[in-house]
C-alpha atoms as a PDB file:
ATOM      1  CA  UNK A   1      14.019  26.167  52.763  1.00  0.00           C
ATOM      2  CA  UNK A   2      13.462  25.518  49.070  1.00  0.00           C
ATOM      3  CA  UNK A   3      10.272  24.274  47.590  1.00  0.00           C
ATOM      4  CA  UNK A   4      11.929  20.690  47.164  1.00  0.00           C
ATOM      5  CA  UNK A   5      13.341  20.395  50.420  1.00  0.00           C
ATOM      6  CA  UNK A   6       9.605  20.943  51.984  1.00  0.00           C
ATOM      7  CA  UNK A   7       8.274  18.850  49.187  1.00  0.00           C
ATOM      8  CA  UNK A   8      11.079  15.722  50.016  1.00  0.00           C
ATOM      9  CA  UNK A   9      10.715  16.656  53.791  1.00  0.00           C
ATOM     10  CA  UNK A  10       6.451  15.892  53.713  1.00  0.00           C
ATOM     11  CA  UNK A  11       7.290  12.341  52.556  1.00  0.00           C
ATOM     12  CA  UNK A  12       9.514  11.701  55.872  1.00  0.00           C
ATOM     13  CA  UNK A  13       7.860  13.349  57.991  1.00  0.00           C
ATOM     14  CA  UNK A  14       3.960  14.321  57.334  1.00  0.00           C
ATOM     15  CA  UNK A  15       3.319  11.051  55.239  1.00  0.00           C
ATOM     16  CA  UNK A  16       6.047   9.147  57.327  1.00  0.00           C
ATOM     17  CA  UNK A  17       3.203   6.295  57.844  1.00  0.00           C
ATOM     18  CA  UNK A  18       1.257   6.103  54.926  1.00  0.00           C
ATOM     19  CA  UNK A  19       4.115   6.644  52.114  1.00  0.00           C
ATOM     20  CA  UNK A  20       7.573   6.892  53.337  1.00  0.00           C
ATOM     21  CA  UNK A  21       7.018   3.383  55.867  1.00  0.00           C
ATOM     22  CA  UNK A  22       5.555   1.836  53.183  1.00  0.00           C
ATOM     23  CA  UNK A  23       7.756   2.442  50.397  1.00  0.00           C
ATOM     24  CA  UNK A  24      10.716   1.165  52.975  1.00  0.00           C
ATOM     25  CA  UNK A  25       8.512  -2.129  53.611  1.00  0.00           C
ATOM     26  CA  UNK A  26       7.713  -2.934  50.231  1.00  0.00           C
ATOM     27  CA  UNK A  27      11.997  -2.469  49.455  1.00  0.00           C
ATOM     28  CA  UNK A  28      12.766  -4.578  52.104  1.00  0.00           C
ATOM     29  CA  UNK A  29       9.790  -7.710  52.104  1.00  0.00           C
ATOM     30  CA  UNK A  30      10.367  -7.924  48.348  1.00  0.00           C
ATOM     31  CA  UNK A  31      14.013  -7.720  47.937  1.00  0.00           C
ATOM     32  CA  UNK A  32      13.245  -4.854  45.407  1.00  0.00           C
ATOM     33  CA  UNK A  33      17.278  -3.051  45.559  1.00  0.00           C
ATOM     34  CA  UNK A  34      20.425  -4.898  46.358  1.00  0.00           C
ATOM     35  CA  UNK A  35      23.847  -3.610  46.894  1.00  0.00           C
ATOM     36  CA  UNK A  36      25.268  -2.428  43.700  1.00  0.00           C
ATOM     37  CA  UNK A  37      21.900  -1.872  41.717  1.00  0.00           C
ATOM     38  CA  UNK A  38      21.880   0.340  39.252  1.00  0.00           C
ATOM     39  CA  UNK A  39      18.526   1.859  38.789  1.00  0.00           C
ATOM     40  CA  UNK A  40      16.436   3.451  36.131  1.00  0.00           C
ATOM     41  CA  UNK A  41      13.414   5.330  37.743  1.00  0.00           C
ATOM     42  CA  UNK A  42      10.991   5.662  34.673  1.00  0.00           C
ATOM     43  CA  UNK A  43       8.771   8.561  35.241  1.00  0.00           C
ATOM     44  CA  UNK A  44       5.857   9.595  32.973  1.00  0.00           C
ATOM     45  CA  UNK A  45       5.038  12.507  34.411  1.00  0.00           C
ATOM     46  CA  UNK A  46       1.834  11.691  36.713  1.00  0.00           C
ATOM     47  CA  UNK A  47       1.562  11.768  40.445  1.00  0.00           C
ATOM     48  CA  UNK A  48       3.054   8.187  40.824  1.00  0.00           C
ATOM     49  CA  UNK A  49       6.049   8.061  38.854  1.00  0.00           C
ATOM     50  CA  UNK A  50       6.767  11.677  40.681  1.00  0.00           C
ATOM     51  CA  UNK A  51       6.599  10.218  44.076  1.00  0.00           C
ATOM     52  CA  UNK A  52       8.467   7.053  43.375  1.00  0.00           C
ATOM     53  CA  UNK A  53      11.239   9.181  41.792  1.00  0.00           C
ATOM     54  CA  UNK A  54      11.230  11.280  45.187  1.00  0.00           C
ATOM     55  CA  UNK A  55      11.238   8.427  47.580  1.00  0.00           C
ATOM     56  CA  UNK A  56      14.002   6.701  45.752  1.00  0.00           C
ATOM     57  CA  UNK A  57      16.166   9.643  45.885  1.00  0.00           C
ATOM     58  CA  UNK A  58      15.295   9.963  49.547  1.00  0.00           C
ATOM     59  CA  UNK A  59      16.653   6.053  50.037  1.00  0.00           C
ATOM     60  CA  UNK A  60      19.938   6.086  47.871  1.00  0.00           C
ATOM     61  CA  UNK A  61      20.685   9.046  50.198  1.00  0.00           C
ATOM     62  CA  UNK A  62      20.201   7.718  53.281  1.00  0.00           C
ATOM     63  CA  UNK A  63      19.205   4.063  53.126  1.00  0.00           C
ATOM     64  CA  UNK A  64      22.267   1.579  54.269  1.00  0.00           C
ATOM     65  CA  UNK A  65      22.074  -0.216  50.754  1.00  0.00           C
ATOM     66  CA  UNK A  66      24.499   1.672  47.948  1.00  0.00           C
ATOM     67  CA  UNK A  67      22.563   1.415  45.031  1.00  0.00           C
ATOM     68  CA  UNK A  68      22.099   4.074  41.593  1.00  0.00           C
ATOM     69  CA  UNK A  69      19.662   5.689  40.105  1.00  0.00           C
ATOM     70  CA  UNK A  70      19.175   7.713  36.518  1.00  0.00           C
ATOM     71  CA  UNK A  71      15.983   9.249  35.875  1.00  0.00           C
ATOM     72  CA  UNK A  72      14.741   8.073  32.754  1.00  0.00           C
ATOM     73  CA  UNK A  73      11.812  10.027  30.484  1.00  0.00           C
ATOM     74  CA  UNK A  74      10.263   8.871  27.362  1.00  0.00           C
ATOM     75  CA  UNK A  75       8.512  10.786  25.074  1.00  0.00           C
ATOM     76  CA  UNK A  76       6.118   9.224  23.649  1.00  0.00           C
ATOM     77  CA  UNK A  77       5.649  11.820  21.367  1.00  0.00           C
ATOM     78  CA  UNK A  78       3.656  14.568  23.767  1.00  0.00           C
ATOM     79  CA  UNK A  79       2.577  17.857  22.455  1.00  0.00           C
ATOM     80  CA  UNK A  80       5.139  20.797  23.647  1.00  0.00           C
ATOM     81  CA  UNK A  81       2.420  21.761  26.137  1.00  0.00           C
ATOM     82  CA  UNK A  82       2.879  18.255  28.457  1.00  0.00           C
ATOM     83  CA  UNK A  83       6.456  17.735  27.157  1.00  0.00           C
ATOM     84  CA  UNK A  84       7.125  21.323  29.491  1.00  0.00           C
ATOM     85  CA  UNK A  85       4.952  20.386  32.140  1.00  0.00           C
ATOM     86  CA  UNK A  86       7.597  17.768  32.736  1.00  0.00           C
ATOM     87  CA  UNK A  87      10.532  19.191  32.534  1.00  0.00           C
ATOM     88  CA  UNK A  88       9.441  22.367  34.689  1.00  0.00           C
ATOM     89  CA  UNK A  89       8.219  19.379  37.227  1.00  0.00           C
ATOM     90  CA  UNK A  90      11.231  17.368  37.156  1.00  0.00           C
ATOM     91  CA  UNK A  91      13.359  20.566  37.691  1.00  0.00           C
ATOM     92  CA  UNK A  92      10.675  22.069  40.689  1.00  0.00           C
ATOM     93  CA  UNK A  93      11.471  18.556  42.381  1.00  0.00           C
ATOM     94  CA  UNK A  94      15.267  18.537  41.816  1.00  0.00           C
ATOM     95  CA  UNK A  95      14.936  15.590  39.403  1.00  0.00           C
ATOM     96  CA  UNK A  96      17.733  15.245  37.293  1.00  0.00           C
ATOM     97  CA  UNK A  97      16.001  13.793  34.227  1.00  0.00           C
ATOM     98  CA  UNK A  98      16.882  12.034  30.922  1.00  0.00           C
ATOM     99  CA  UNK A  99      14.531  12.693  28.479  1.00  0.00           C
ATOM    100  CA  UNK A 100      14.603  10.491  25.323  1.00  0.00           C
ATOM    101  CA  UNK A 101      12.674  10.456  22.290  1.00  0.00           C
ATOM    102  CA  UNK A 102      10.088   8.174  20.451  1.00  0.00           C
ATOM    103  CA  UNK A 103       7.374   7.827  18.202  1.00  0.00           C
ATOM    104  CA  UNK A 104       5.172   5.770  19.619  1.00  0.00           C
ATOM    105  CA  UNK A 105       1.686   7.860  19.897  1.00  0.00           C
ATOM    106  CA  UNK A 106       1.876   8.396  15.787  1.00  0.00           C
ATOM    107  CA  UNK A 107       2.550   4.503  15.630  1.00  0.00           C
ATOM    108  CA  UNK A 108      -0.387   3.359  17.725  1.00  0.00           C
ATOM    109  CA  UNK A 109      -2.375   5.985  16.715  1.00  0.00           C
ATOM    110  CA  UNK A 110      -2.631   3.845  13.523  1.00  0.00           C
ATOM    111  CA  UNK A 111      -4.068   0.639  15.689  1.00  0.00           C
ATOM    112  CA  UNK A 112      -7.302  -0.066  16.022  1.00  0.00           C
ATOM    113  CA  UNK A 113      -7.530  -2.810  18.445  1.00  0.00           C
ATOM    114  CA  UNK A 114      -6.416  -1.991  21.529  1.00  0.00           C
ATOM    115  CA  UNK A 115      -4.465   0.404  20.895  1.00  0.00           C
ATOM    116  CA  UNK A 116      -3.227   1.418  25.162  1.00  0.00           C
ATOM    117  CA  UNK A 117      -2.206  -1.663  25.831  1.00  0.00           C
ATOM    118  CA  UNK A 118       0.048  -1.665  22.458  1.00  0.00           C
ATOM    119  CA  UNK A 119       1.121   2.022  24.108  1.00  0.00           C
ATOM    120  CA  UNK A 120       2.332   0.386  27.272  1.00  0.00           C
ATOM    121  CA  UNK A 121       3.934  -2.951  25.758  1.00  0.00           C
ATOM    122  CA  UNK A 122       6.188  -0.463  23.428  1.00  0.00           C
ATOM    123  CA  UNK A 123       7.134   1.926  26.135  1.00  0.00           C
ATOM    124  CA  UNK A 124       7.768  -0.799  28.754  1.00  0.00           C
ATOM    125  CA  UNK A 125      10.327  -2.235  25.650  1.00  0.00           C
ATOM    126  CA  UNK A 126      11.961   1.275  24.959  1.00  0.00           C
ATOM    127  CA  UNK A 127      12.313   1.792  28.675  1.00  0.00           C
ATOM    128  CA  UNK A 128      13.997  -1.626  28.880  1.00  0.00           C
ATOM    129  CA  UNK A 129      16.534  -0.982  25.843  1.00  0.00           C
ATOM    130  CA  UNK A 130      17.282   2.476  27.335  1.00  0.00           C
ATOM    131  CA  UNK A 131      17.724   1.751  30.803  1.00  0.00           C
ATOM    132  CA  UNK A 132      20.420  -1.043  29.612  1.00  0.00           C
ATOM    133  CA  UNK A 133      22.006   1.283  27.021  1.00  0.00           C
ATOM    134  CA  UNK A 134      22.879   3.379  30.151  1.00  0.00           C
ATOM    135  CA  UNK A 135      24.653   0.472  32.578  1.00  0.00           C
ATOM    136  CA  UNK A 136      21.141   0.162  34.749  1.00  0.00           C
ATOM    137  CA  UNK A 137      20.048  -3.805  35.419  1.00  0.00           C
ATOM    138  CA  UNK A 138      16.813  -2.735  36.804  1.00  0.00           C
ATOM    139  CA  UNK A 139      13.696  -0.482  36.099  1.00  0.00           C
ATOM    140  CA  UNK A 140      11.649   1.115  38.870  1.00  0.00           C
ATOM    141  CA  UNK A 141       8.034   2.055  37.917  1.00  0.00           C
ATOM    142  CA  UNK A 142       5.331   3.660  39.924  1.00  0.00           C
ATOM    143  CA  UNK A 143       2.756   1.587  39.974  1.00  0.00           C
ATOM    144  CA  UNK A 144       1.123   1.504  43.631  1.00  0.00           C
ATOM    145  CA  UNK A 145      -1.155  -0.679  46.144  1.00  0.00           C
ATOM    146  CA  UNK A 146      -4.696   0.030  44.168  1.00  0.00           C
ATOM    147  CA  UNK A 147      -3.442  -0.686  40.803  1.00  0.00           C
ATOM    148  CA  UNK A 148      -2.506  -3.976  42.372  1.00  0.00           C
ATOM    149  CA  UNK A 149      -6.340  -4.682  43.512  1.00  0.00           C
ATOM    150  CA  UNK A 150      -7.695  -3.674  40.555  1.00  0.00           C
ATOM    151  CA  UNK A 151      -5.768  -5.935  38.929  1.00  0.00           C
ATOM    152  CA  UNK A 152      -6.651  -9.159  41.274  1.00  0.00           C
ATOM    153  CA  UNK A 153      -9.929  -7.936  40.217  1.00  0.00           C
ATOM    154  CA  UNK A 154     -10.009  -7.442  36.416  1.00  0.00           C
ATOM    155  CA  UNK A 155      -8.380 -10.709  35.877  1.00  0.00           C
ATOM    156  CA  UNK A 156     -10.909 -12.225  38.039  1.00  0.00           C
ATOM    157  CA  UNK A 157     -14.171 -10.361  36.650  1.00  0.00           C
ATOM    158  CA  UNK A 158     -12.621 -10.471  33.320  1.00  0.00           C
ATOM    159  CA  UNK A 159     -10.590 -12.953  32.368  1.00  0.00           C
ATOM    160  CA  UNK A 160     -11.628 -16.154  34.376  1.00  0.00           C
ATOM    161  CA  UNK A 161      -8.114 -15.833  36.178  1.00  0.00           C
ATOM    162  CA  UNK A 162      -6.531 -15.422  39.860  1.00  0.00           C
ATOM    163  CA  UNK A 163      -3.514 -13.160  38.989  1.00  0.00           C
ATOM    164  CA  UNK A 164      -2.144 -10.360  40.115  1.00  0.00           C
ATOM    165  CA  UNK A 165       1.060  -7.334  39.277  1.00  0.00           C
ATOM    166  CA  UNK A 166       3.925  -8.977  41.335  1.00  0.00           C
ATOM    167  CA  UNK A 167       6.179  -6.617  42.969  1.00  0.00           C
ATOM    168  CA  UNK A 168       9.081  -7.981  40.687  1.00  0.00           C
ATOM    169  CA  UNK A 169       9.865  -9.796  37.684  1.00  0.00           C
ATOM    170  CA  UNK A 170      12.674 -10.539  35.344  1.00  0.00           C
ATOM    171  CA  UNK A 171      12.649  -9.691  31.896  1.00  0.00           C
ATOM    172  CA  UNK A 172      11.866 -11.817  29.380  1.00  0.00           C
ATOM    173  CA  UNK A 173      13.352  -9.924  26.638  1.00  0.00           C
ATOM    174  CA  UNK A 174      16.406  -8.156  27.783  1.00  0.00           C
ATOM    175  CA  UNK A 175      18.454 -10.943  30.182  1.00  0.00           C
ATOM    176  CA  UNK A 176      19.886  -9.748  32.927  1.00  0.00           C
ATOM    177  CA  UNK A 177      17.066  -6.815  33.227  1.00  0.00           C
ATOM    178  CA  UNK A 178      14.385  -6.673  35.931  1.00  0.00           C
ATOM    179  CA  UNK A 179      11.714  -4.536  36.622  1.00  0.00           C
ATOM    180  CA  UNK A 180      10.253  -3.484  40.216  1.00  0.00           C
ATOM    181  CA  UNK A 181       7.328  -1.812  41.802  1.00  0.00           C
ATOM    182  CA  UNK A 182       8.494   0.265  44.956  1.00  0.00           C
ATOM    183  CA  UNK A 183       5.503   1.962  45.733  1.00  0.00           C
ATOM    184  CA  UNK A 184       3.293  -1.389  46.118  1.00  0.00           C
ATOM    185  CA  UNK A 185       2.190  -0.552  49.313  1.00  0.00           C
ATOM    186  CA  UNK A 186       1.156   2.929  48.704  1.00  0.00           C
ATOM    187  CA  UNK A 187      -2.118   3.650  48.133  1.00  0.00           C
ATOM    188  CA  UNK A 188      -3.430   5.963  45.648  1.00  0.00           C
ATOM    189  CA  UNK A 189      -5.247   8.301  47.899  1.00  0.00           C
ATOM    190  CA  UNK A 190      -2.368   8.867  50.178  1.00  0.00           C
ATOM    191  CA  UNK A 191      -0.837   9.732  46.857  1.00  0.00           C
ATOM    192  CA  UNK A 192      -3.305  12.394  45.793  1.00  0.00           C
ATOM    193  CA  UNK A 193      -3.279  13.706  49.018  1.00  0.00           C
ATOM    194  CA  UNK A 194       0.822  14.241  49.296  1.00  0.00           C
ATOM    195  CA  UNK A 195       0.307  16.306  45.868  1.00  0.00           C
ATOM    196  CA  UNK A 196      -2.636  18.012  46.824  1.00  0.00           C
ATOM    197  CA  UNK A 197      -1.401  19.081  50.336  1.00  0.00           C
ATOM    198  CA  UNK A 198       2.006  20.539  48.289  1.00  0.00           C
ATOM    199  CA  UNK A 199       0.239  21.607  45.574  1.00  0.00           C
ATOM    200  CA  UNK A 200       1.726  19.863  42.676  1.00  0.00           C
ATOM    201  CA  UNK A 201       0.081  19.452  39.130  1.00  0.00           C
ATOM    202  CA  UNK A 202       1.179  16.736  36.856  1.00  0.00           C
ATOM    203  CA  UNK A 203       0.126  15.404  33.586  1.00  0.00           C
ATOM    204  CA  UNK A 204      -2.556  12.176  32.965  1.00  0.00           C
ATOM    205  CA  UNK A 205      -1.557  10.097  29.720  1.00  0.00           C
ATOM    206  CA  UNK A 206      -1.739  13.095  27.712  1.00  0.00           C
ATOM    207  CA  UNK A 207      -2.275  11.039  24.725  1.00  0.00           C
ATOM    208  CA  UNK A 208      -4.224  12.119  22.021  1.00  0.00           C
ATOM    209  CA  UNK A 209      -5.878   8.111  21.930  1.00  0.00           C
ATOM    210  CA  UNK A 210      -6.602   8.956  26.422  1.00  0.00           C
ATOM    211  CA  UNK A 211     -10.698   9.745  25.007  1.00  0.00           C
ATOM    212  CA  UNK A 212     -10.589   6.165  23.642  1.00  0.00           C
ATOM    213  CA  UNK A 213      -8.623   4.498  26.234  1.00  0.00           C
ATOM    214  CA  UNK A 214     -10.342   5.326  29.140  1.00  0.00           C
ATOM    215  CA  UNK A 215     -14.207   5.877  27.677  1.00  0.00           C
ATOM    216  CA  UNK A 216     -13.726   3.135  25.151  1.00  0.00           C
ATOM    217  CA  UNK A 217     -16.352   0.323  26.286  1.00  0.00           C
ATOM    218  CA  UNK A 218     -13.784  -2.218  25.735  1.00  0.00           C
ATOM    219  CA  UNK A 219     -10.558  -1.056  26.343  1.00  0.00           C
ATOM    220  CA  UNK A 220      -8.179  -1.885  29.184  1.00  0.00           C
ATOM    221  CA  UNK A 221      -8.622   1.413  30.446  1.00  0.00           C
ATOM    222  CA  UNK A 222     -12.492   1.388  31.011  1.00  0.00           C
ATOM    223  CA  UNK A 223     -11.883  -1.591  32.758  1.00  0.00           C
ATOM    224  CA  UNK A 224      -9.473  -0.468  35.135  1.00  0.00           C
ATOM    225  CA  UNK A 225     -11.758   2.613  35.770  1.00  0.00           C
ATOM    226  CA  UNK A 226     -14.703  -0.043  36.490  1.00  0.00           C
ATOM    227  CA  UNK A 227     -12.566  -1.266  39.114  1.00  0.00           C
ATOM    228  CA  UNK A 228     -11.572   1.449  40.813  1.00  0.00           C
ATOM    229  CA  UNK A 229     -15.491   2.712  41.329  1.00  0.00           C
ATOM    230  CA  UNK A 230     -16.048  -1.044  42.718  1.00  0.00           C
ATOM    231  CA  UNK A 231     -12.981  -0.288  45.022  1.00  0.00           C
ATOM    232  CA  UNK A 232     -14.091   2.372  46.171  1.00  0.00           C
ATOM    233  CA  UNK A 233     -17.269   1.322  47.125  1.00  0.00           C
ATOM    234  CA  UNK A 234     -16.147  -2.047  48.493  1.00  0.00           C
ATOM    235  CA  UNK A 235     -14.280   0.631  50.948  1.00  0.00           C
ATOM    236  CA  UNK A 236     -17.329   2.567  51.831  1.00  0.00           C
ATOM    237  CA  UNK A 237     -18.953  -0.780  52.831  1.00  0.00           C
ATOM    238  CA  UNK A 238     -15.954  -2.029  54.787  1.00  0.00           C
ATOM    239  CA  UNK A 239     -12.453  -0.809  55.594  1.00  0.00           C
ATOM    240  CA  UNK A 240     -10.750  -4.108  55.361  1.00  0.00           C
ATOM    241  CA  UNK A 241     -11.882  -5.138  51.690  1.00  0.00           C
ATOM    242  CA  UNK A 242      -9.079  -3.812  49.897  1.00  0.00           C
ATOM    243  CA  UNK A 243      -6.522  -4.954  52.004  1.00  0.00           C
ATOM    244  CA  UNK A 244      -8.047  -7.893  52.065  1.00  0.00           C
ATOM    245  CA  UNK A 245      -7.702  -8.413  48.219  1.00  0.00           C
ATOM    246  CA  UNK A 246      -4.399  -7.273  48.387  1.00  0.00           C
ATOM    247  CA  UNK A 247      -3.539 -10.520  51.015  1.00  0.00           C
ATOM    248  CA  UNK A 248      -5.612 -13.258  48.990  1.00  0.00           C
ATOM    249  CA  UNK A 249      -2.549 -13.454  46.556  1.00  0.00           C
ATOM    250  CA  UNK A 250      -0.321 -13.593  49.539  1.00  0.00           C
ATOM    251  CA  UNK A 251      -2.382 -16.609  50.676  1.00  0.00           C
ATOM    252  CA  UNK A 252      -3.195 -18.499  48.204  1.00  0.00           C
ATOM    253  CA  UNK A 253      -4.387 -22.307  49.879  1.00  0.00           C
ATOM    254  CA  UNK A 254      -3.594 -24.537  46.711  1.00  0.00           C
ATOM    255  CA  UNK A 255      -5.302 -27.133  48.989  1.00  0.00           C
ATOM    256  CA  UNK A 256      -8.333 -25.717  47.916  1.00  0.00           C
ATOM    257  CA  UNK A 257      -7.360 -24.601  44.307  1.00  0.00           C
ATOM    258  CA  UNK A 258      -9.311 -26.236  41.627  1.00  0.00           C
ATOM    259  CA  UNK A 259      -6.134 -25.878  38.974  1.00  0.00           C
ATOM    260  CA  UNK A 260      -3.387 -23.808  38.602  1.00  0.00           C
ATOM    261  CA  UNK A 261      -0.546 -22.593  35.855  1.00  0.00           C
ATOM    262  CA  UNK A 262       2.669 -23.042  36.530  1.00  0.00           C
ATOM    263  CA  UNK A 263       5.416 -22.126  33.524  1.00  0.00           C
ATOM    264  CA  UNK A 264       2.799 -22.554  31.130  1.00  0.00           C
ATOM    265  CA  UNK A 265       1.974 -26.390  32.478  1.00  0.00           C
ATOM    266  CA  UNK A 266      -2.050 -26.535  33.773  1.00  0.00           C
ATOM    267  CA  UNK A 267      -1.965 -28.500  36.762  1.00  0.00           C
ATOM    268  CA  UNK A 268      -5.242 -29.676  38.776  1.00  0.00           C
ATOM    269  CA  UNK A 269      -6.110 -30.926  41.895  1.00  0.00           C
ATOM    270  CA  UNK A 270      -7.093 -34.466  40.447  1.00  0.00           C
ATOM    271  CA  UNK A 271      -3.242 -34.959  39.600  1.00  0.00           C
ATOM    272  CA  UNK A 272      -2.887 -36.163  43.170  1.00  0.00           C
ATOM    273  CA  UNK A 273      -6.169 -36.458  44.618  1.00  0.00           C
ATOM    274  CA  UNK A 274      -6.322 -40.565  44.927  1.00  0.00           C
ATOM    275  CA  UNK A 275      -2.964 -40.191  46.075  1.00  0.00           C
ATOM    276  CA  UNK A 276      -4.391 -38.483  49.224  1.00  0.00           C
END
């Protein structure tokens, strides 16, 4: 059996439960792929992206829903090391890739303040344009179950909000485009565990700003770090924290909500309160 095969054969059966199951549960409870989608899986080149690309392979072939799928690459403009690590990856899996290219690490490179989160705003938008260019009225990325959390968290700890990453959401600047988050339900150690167990290396942001992004004392990435050390020890205390977090935004009691946003209006619980 080739490498591949094993490799798309561990997600059915081995990690069955804690990927595969998931993945399916997450496309079904969020409505994430009708009939006649057309797909672009954006992979980075991490662990994540990987995964999601196998999974959703995995489904168009044998899920009941017709759907498809292109496999979309930007370069951001990686050095020829990272830029190969990809494509020998991508062909290792059986990924037929599209690899376009862009120059957005020389552009933010030139930005002082927060200079990731310019990163990801630009390559979300390049994604968008390409993935349309090419007939596809959805993007896929791989964002997974923890980077959910830590997100409930930051904007808590952070910004003074109760938000979270939604499994789905339209565009707001390409109609008709939507993106969605497949793996939501995956966590990130089952993840490092399916690439450990089939020994698979991939690349991290492999930007030549990563030092600053993740080290930097106030950038998003330091941030996101912070959280994932208070994850993890909120799981060493208790194993039902994290899902626990994950379920708050599912159960939001707006009896109890001080105020809320909706569509940009503030609302508050005194609107109606003597009405009561």
């Amino acid at each position: 059996m080739e490498k591949y095969k094993e490799i798309e054969r561990s997600i059915i059966k081995r990690f069955r439960k804690d990927i595969w199951s998931k993945f399916i549960t997450a496309v079904n409870d969020y409505e994430l792929i009708k009939e006649g989608d057309k797909i672009g899986v954006c992979i980075s080149g991490g662990k994540d992206s990987m995964l999601l690309a196998k999974c959703m392979q995995e489904l168009q072939r044998h899920g009941k829903v017709k759907f498809d799928i292109e496999f979309l690459v930007m370069n951001p403009g990686y050095n020829d090391y990272n830029r190969q690590v990809i494509l020998d990856n991508a062909e290792y899996l059986n990924i037929p890739i599209k690899m376009f290219e862009t120059q957005i690490f020389d552009i933010v490179a030139e930005v002082e303040d927060s200079p990731c989160y310019l990163c990801a705003r630009m390559r979300r938008g390049y994604l968008y344009r390409y993935a349309k260019e090419l007939g596809c009225n959805k993007i896929a990325l791989g964002h997974h179950f923890d980077d959910v959390i830590e997100t409930v968290l930051m904007s808590m700890l952070y910004n003074g909000q109760f938000k979270t990453m939604m499994p789905k959401l339209h565009s707001t600047n390409f109609e008709g485009m939507e993106l969605i988050r497949p793996l939501y339900l995956v966590k990130e150690d089952t993840i490092n565990t399916w690439k450990q167990s089939n020994d698979l290396q991939f690349i991290q942001c492999a930007c030549r700003l990563t030092e600053n992004c993740m080290l930097g004392d106030d950038g998003i990435g330091s941030k996101r770090k912070e959280m994932k050390v208070l994850i993890k020890k909120f799981r060493q205390t208790s194993s039902i924290i994290d899902m626990n977090i994950f379920r708050s935004v599912h159960n939001v009691n707006l009896n109890t909500i001080i105020g809320y946003q909706k569509d940009g209006v503030e609302h508050s619980f005194l609107d109606d309160y003597d009405e009561e």
